[in-house]
C-alpha atoms as a PDB file:
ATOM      1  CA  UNK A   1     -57.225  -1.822 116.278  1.00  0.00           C
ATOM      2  CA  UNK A   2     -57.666   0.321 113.107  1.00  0.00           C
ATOM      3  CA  UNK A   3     -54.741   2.398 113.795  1.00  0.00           C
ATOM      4  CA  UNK A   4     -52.552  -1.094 114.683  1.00  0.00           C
ATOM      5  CA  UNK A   5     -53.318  -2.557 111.396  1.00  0.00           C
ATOM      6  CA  UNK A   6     -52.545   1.063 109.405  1.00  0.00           C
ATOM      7  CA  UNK A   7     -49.219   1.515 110.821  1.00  0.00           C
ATOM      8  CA  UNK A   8     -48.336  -2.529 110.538  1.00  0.00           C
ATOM      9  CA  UNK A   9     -49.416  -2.281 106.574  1.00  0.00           C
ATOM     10  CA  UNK A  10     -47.389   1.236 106.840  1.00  0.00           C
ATOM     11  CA  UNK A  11     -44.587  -0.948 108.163  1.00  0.00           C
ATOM     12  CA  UNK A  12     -44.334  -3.770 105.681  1.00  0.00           C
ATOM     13  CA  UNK A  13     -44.720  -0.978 102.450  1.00  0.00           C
ATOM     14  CA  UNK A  14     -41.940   0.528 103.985  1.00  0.00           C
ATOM     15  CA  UNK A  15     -39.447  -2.479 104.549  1.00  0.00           C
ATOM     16  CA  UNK A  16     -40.595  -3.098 100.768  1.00  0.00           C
ATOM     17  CA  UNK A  17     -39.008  -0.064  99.284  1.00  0.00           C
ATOM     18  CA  UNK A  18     -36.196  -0.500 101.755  1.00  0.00           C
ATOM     19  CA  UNK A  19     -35.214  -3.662 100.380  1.00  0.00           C
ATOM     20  CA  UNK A  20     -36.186  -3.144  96.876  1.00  0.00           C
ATOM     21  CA  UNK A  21     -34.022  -0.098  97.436  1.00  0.00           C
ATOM     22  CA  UNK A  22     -31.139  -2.280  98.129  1.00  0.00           C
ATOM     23  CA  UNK A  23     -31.627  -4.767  95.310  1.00  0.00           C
ATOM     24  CA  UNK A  24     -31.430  -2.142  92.805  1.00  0.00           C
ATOM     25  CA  UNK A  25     -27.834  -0.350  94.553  1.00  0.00           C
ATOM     26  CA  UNK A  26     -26.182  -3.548  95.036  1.00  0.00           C
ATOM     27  CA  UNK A  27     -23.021  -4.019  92.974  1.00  0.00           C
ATOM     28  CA  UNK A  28     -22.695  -5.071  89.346  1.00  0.00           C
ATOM     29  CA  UNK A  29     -22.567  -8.704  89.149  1.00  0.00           C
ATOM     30  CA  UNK A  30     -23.612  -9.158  92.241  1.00  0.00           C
ATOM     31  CA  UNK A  31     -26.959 -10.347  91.332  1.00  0.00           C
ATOM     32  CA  UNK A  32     -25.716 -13.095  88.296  1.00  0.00           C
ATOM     33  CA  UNK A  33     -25.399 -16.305  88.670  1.00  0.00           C
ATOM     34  CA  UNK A  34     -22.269 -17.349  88.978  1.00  0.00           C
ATOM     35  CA  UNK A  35     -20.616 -19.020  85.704  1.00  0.00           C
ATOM     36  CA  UNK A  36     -18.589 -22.390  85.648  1.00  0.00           C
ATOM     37  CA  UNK A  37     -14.466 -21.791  85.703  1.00  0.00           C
ATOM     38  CA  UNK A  38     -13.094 -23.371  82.501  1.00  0.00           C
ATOM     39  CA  UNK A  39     -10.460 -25.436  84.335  1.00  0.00           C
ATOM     40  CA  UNK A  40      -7.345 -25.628  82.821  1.00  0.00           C
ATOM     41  CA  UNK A  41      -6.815 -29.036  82.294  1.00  0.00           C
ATOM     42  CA  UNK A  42      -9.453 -28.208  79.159  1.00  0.00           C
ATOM     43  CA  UNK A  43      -7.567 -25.681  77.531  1.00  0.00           C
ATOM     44  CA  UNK A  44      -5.362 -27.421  75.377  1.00  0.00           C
ATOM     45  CA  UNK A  45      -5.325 -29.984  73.038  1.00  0.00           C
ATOM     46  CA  UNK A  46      -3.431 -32.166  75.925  1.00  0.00           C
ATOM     47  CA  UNK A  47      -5.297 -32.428  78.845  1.00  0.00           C
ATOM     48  CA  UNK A  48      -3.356 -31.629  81.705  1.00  0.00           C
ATOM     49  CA  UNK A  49      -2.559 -28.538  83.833  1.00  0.00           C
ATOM     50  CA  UNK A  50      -0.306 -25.771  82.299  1.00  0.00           C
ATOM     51  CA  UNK A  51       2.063 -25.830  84.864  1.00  0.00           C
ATOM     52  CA  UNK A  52       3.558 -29.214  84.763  1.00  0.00           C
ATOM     53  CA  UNK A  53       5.711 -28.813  82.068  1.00  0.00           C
ATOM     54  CA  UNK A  54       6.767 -32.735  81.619  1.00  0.00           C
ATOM     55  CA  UNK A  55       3.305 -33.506  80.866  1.00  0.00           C
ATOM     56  CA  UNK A  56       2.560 -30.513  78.404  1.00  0.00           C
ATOM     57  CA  UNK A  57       5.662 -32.063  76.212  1.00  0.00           C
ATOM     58  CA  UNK A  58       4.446 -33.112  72.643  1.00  0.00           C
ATOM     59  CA  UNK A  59       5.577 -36.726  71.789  1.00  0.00           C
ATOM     60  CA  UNK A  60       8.783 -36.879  70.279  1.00  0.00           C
ATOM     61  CA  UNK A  61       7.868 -37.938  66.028  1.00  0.00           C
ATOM     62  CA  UNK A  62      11.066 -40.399  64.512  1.00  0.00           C
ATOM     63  CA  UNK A  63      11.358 -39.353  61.036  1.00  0.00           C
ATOM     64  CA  UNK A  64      11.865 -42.155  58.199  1.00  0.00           C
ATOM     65  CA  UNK A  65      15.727 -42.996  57.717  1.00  0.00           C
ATOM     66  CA  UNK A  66      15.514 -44.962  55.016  1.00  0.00           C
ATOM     67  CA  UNK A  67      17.802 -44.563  51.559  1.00  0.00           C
ATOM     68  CA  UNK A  68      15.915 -42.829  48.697  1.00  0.00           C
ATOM     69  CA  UNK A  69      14.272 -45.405  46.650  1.00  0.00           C
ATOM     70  CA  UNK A  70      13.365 -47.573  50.022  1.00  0.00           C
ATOM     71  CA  UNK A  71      11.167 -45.348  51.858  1.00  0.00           C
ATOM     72  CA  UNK A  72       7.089 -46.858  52.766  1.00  0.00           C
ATOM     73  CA  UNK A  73       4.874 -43.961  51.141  1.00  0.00           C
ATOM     74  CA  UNK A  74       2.259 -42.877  53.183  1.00  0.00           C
ATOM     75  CA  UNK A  75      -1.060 -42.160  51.439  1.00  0.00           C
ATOM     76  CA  UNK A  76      -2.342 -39.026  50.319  1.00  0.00           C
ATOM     77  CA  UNK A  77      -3.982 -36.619  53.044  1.00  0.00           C
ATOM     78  CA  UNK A  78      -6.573 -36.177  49.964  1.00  0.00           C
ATOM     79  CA  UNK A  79      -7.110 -35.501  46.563  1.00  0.00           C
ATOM     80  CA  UNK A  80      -4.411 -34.305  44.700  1.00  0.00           C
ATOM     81  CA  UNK A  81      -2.795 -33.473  47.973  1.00  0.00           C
ATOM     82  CA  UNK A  82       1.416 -33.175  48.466  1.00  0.00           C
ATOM     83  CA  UNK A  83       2.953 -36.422  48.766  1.00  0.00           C
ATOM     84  CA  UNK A  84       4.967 -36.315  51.771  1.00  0.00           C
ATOM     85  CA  UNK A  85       8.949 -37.097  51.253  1.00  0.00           C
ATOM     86  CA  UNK A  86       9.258 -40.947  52.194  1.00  0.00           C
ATOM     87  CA  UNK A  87      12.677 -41.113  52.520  1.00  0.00           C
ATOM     88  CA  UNK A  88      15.653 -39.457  54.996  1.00  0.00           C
ATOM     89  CA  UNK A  89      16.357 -35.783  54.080  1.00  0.00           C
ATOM     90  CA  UNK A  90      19.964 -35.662  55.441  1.00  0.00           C
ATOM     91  CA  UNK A  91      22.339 -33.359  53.834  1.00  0.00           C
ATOM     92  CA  UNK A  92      19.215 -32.165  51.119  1.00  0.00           C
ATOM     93  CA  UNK A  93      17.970 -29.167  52.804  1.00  0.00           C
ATOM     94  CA  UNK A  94      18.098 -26.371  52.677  1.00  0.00           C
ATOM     95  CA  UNK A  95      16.698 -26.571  49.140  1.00  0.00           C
ATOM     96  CA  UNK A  96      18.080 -24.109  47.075  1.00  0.00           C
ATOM     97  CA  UNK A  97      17.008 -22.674  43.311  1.00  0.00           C
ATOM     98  CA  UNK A  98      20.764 -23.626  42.345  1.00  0.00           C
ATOM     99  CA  UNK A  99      21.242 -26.512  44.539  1.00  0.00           C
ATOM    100  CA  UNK A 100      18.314 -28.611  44.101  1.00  0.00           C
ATOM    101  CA  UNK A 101      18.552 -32.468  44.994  1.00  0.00           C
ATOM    102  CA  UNK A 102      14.937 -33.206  44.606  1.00  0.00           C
ATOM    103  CA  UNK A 103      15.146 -33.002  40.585  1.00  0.00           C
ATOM    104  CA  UNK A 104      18.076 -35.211  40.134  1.00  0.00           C
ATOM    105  CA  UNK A 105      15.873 -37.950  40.553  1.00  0.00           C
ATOM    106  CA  UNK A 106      11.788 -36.377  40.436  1.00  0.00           C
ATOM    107  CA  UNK A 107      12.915 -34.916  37.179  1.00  0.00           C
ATOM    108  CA  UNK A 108      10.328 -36.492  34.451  1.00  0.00           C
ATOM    109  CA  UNK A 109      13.315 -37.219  32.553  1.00  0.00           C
ATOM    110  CA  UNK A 110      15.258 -39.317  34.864  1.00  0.00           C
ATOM    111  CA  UNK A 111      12.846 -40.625  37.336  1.00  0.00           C
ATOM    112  CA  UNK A 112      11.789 -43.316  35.789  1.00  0.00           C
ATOM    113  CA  UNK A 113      14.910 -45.031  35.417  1.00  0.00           C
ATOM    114  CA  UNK A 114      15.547 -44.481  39.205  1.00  0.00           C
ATOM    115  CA  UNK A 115      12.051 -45.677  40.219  1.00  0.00           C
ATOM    116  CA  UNK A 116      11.034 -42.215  41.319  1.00  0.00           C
ATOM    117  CA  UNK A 117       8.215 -40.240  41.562  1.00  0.00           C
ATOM    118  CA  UNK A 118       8.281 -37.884  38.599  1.00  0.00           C
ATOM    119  CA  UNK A 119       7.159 -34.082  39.413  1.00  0.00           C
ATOM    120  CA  UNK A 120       3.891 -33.270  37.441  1.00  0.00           C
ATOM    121  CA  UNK A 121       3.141 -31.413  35.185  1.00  0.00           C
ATOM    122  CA  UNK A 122       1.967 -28.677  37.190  1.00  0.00           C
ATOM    123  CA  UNK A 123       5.043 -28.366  37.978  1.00  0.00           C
ATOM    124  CA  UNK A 124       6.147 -27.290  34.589  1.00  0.00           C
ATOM    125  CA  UNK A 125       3.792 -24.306  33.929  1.00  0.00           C
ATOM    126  CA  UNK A 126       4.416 -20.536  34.541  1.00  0.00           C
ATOM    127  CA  UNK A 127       1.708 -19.066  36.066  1.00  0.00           C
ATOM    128  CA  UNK A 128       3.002 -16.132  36.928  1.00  0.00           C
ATOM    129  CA  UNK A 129       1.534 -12.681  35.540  1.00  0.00           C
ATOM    130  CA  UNK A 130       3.157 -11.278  32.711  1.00  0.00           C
ATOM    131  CA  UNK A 131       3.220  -7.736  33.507  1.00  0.00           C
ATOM    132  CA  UNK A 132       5.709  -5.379  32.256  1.00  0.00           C
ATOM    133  CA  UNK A 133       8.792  -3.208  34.101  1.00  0.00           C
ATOM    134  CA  UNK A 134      11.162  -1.187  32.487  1.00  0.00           C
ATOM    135  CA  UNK A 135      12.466  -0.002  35.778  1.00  0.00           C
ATOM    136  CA  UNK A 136      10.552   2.880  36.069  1.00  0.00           C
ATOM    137  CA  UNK A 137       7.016   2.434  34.473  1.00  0.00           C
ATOM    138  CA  UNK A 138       4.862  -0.647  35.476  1.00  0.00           C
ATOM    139  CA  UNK A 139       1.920  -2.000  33.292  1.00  0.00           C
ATOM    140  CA  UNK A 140      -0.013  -4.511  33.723  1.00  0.00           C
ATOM    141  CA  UNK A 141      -0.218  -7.250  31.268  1.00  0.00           C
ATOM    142  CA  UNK A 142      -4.021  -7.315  30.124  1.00  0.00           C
ATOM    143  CA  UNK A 143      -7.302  -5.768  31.481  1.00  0.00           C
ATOM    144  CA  UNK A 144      -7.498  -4.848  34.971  1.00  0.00           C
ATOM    145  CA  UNK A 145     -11.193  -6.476  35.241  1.00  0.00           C
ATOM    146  CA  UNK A 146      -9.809  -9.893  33.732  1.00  0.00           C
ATOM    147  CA  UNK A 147      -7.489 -12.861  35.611  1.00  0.00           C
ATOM    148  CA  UNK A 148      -3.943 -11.538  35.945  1.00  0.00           C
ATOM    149  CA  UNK A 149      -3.082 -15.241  35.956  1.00  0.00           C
ATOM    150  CA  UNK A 150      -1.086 -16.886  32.729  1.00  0.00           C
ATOM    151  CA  UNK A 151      -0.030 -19.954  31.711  1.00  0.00           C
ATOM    152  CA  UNK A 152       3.126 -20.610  30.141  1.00  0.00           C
ATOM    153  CA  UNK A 153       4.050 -24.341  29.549  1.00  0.00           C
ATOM    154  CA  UNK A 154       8.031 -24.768  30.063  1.00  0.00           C
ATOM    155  CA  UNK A 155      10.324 -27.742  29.786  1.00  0.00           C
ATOM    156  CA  UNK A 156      11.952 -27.419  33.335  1.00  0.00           C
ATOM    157  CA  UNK A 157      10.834 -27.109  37.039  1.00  0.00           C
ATOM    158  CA  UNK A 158       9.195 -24.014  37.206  1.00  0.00           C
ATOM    159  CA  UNK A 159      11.401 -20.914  39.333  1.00  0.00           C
ATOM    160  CA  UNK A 160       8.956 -20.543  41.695  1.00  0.00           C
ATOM    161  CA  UNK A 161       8.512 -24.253  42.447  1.00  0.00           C
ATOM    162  CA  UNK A 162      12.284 -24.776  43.122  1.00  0.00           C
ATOM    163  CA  UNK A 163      11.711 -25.475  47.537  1.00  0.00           C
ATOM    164  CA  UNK A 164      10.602 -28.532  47.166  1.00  0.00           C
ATOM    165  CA  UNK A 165      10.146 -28.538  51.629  1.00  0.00           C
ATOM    166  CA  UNK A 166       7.760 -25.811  51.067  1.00  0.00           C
ATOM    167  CA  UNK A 167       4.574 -28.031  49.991  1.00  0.00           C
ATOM    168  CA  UNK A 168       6.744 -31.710  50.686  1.00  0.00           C
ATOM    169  CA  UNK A 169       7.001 -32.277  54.278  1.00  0.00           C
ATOM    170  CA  UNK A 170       9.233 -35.280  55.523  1.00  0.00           C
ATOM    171  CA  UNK A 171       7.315 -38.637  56.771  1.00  0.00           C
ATOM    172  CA  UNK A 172       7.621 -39.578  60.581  1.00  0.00           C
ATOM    173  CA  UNK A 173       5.820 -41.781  62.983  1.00  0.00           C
ATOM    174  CA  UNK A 174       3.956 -40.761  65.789  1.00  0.00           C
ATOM    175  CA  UNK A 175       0.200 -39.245  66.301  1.00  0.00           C
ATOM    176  CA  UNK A 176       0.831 -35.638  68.293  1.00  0.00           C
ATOM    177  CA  UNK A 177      -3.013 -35.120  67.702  1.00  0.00           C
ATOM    178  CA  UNK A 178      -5.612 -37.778  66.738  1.00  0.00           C
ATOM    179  CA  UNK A 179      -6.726 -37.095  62.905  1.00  0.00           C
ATOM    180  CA  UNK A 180     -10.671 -37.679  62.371  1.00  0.00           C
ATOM    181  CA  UNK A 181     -10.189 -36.463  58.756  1.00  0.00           C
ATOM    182  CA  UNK A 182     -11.709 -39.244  56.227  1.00  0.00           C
ATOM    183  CA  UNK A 183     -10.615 -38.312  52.555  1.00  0.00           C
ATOM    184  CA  UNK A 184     -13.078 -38.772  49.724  1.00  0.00           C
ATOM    185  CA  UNK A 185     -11.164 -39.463  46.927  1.00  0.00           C
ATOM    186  CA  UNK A 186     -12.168 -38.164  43.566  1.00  0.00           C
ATOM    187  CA  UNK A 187     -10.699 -41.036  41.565  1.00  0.00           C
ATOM    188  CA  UNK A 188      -9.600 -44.344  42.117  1.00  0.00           C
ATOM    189  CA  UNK A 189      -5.946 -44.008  42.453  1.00  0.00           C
ATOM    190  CA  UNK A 190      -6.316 -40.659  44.316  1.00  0.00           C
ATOM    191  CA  UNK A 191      -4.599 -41.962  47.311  1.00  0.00           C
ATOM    192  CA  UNK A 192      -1.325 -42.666  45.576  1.00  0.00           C
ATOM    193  CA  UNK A 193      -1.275 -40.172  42.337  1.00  0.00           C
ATOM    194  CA  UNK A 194      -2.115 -36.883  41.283  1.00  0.00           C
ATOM    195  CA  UNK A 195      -3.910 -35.694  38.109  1.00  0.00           C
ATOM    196  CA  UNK A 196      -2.906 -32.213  37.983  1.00  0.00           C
ATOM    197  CA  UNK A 197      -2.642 -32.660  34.491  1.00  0.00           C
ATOM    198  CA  UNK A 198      -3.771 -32.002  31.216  1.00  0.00           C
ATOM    199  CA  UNK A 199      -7.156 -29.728  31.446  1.00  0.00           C
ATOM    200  CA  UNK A 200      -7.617 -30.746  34.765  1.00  0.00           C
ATOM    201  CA  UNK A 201      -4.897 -27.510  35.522  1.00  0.00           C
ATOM    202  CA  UNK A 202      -7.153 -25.057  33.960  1.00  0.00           C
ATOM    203  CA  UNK A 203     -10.681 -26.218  34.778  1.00  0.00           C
ATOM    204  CA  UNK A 204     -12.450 -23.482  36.124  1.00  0.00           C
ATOM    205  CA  UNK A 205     -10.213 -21.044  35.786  1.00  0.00           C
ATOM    206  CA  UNK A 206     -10.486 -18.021  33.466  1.00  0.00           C
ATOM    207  CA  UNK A 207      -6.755 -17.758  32.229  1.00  0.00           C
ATOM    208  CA  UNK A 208      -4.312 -16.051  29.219  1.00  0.00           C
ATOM    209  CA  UNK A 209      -2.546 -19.080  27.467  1.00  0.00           C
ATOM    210  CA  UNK A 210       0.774 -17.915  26.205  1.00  0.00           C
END
């Protein structure tokens, strides 16, 4: 009985190391649990397969055709952010340094009289660094440990503010993506005006008026 009861404990040890054995030699990733597929239908912001084409087509977006001067203005994205145009851009772009549209009526000057939104201030200021280049030799304009940044106050639309398109996008109707965003306006008229003006340009900002 002895010797039964040895060789059946000798037996189950052995199956033990067999299958522990096994356990250990088994393939990579074998043993893991198996992780959920991300289906496609969840990839995008559209929720539908990639493969039906129709379906993966963005909404078409009508853009405002109405005259200058007639357009609805949308309200500000947020504080002080880029009105967007309100009016058809037909024949207007590309906007060009020499061939500008936008300032024959957002011109300060005249775009009051035409019951147009006037360009800021901002708008008006260099701030550009003022380093020097003789064609050969460049140096900078001040201290390499202090703002490069200037400010020169002009009495035209700054050169490097002349494309109007590239902060000024055109109006249109239609919701490709719906917008949780909730702006917290800084002041009371922020939806409809900005006050990039005065010392609210420079606040903050360590500067070299010119």
């Amino acid at each position: 009985m002895k010797l039964v009861s040895k060789f059946a404990l000798g037996l189950i040890v052995a199956s033990s190391f067999m299958f522990v054995g096994c356990y250990d030699n088994a393939s990579p990733g074998q043993n893991e649990v198996a992780k959920p597929v991300i289906d496609d239908t969840e990839i995008g912001l559209r929720k539908t397969d990639l493969f039906s084409e129709q379906q993966v087509k963005p909404d078409e977006t009508q853009y405002s055709e109405s005259m200058a001067g007639s357009g609805h203005k949308f309200k500000r994205a947020f504080q002080d952010a880029p009105p967007m145009i309100p009016h058809s851009v037909e024949g207007m772009l590309p906007v060009q340094i020499n061939n500008n549209q936008c300032v024959s009526c957002h011109a300060p000057e005249v775009a009051s009289s035409l019951g147009a939104l006037p360009y800021p201030e901002s708008h008006m200021i260099d701030f550009r660094p003022k380093h020097k280049f003789d064609g050969q030799k460049f140096e900078k304009s001040i201290d390499n440990m202090k703002n490069e940044v200037s400010i020169k106050k002009i009495s035209q639309l700054s050169g490097s503010r002349f494309n109007c398109t590239l902060c000024h996008a055109p109006q249109s109707t239609g919701e490709l993506v719906h917008n949780n965003f909730d702006p917290d306006f800084t002041t009371k008229d922020g939806a409809e005006k900005s006050h990039w003006t005065g010392t609210n340009l420079t606040d903050g900002l360590d500067t070299v008026k010119e």
